[in-house]
C-alpha atoms as a PDB file:
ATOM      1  CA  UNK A   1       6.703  13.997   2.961  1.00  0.00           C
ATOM      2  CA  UNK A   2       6.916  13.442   6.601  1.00  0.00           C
ATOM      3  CA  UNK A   3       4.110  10.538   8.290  1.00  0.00           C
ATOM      4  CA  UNK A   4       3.938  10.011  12.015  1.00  0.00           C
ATOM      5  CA  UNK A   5       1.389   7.702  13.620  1.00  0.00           C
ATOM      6  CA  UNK A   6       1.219   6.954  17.373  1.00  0.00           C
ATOM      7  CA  UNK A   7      -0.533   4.469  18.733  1.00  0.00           C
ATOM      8  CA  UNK A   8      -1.246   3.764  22.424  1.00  0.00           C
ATOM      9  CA  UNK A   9       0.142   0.432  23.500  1.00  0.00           C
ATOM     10  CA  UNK A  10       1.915  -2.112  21.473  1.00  0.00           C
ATOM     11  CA  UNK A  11       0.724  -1.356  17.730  1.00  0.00           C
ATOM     12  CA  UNK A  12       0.108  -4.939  15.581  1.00  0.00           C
ATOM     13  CA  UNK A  13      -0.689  -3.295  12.621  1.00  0.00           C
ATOM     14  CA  UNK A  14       0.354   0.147  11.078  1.00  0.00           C
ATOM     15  CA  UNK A  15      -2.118   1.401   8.811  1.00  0.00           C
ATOM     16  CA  UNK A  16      -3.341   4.919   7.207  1.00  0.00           C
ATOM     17  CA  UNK A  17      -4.870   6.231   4.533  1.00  0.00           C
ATOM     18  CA  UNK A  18      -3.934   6.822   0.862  1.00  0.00           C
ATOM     19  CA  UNK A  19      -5.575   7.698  -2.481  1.00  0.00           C
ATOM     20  CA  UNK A  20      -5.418   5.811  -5.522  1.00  0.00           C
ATOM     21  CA  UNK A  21      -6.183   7.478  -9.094  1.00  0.00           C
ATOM     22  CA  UNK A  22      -6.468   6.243 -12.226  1.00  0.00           C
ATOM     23  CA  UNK A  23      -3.956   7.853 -14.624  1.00  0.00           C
ATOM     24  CA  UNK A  24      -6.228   7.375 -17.533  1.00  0.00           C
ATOM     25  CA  UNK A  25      -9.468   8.322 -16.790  1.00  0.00           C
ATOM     26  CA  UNK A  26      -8.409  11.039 -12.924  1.00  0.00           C
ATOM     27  CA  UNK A  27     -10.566   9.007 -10.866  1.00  0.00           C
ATOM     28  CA  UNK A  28      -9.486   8.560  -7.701  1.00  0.00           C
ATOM     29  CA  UNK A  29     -10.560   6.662  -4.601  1.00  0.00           C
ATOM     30  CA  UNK A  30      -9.360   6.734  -0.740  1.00  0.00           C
ATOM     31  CA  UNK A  31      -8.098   3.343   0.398  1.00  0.00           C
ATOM     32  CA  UNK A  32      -6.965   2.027   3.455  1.00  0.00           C
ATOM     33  CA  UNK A  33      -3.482   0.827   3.684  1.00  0.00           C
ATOM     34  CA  UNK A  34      -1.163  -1.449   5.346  1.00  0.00           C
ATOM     35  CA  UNK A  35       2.229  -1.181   5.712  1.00  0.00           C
ATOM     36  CA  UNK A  36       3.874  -4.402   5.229  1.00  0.00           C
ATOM     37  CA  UNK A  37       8.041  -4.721   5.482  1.00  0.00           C
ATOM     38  CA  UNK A  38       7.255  -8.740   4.548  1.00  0.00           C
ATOM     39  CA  UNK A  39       6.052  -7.730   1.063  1.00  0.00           C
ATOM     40  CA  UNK A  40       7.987  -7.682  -1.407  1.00  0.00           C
ATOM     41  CA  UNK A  41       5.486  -5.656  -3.909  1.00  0.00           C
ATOM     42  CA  UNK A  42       2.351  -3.024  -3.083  1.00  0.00           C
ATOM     43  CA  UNK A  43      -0.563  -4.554  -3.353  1.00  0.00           C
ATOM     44  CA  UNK A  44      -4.501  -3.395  -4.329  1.00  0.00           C
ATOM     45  CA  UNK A  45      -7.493  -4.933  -3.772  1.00  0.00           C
ATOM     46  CA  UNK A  46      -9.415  -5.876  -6.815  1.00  0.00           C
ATOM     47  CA  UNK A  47     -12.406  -3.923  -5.500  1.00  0.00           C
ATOM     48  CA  UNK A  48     -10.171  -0.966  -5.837  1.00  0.00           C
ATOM     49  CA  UNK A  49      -9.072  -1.979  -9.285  1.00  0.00           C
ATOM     50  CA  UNK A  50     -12.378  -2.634 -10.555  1.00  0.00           C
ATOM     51  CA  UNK A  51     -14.173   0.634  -9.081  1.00  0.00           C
ATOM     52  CA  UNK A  52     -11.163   2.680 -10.676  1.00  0.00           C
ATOM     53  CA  UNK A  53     -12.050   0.643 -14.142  1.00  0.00           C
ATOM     54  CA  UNK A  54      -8.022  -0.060 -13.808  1.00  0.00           C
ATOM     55  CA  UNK A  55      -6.678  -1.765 -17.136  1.00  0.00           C
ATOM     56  CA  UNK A  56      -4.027  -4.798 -16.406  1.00  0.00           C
ATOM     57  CA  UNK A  57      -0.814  -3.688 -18.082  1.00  0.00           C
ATOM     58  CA  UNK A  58       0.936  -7.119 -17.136  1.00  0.00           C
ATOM     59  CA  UNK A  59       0.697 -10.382 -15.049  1.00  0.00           C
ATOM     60  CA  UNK A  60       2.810 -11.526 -11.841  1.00  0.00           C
ATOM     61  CA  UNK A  61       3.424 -14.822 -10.268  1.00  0.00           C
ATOM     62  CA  UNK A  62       3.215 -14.070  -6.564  1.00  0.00           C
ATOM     63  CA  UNK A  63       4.526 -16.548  -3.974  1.00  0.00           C
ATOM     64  CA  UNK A  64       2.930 -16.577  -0.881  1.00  0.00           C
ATOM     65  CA  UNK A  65       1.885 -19.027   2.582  1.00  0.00           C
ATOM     66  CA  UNK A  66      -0.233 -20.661   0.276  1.00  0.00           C
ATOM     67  CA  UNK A  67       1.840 -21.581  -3.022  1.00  0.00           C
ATOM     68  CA  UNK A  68       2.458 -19.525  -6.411  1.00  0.00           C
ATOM     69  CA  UNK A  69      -0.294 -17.680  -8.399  1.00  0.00           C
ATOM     70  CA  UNK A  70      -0.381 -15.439 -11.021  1.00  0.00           C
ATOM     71  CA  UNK A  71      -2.181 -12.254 -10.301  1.00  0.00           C
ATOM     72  CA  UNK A  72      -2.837  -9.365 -12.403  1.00  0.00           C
ATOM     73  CA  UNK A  73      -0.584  -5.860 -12.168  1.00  0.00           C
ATOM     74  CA  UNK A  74      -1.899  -2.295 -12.662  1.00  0.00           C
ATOM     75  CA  UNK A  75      -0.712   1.177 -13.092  1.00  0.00           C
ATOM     76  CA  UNK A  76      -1.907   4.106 -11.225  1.00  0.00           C
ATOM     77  CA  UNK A  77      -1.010   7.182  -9.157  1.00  0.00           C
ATOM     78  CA  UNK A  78      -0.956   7.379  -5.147  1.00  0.00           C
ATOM     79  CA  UNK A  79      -0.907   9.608  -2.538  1.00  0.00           C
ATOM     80  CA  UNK A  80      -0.121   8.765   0.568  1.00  0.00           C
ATOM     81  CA  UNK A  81      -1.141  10.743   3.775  1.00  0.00           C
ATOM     82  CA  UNK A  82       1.537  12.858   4.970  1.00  0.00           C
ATOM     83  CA  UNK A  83       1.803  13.707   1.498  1.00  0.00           C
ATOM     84  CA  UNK A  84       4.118  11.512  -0.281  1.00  0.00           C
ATOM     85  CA  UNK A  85       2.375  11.495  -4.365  1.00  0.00           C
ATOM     86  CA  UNK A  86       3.638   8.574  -7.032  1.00  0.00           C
ATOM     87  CA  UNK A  87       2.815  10.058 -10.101  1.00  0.00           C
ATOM     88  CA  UNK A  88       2.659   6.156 -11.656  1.00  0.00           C
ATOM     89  CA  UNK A  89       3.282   2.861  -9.831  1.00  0.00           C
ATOM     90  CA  UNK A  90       2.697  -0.943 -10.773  1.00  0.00           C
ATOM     91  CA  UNK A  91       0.509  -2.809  -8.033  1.00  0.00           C
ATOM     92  CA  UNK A  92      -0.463  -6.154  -8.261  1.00  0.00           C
ATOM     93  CA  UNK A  93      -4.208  -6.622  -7.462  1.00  0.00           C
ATOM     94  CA  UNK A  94      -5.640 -10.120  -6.340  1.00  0.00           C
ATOM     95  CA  UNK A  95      -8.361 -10.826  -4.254  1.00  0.00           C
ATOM     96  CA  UNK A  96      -8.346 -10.205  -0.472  1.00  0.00           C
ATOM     97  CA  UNK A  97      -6.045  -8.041   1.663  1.00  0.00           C
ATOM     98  CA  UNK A  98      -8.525  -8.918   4.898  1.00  0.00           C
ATOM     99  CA  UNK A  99     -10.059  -5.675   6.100  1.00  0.00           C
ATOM    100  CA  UNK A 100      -7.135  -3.612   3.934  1.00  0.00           C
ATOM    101  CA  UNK A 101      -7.735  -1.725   0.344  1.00  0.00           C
ATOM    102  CA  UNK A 102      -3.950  -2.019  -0.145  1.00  0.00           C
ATOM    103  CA  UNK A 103      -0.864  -2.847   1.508  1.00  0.00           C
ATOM    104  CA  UNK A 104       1.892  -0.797   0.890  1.00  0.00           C
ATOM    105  CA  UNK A 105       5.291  -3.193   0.269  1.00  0.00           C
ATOM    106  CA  UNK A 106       8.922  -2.779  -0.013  1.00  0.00           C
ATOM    107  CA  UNK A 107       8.905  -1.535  -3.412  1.00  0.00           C
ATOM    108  CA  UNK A 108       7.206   2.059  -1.694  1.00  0.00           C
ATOM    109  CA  UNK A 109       9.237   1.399   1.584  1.00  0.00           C
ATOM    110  CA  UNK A 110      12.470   1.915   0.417  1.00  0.00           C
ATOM    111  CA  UNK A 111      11.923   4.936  -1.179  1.00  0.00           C
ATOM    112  CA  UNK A 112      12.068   6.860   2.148  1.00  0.00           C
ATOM    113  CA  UNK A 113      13.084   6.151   5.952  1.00  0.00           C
ATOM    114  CA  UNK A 114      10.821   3.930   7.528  1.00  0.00           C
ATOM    115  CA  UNK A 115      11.425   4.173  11.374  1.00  0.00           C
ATOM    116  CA  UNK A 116       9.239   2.098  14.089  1.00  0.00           C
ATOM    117  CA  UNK A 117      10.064   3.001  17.609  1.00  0.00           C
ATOM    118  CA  UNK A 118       8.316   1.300  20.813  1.00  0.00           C
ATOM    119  CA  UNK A 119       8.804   3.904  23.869  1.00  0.00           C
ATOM    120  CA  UNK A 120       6.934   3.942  27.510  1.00  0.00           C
ATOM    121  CA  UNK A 121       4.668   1.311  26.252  1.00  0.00           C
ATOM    122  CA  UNK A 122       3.454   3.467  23.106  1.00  0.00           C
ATOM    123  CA  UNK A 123       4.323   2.575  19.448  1.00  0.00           C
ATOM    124  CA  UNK A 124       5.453   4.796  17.049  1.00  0.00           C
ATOM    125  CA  UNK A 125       5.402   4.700  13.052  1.00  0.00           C
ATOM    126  CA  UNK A 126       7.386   7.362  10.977  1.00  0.00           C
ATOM    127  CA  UNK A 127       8.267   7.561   7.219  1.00  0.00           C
ATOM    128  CA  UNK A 128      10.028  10.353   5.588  1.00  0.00           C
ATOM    129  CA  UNK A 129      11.005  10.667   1.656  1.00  0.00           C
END
């Protein structure tokens, strides 16, 4: 799997797309994502959880700016574009990720080489597995 994203000027955010399918039932959906080197876990959007019909296998307490809650954690496949495929991962799903379906955390990150360079005032995102 090989992802490169360029962006003109300074990039704030690095996003693409994915697809998220249920294991049980082969529905899938495409998502936005958000890469995100501050989170610790990926993350879903309930939305996505709920259209998916996406049966909580567990709960997890997630710390974040605004204290400690306990969200609820789901299994499913992804693909992300370039191709990278997760045959089954755990997300945790709570309510808002802003204007993002999912945001895609450390736990994905460090499965590959996650590279941003900024060059002639141009950003650049790459992530090989």
């Amino acid at each position: 799997m090989n992802l490169t994203i360029r962006h003109q000027g300074f990039a704030k955010k690095i996003i693409c797309n994915a697809q998220i399918t249920s294991i049980d039932s082969g529905k899938s959906i495409k998502v936005t994502a958000m890469w995100d080197t501050g989170a610790t876990r990926s993350l879903i959007n309930n939305s996505v959880a709920e259209k998916l019909q996406l049966k909580a296998i567990n709960l997890a307490k997630i710390k974040h700016v605004a204290g400690t809650e306990t969200y609820p954690v789901y299994s499913a496949a992804l693909e992300i574009q370039g191709g990278m495929k997760i045959k089954e991962h755990r997300f945790v799903s709570f309510p808002s990720i802003h204007t993002f379906d999912m945001i895609i955390g450390m736990d994905i990150i460090t499965l590959g080489k996650f590279c941003i360079e900024n060059k002639n005032s141009n950003s650049f995102f790459s992530f090989k597995c």
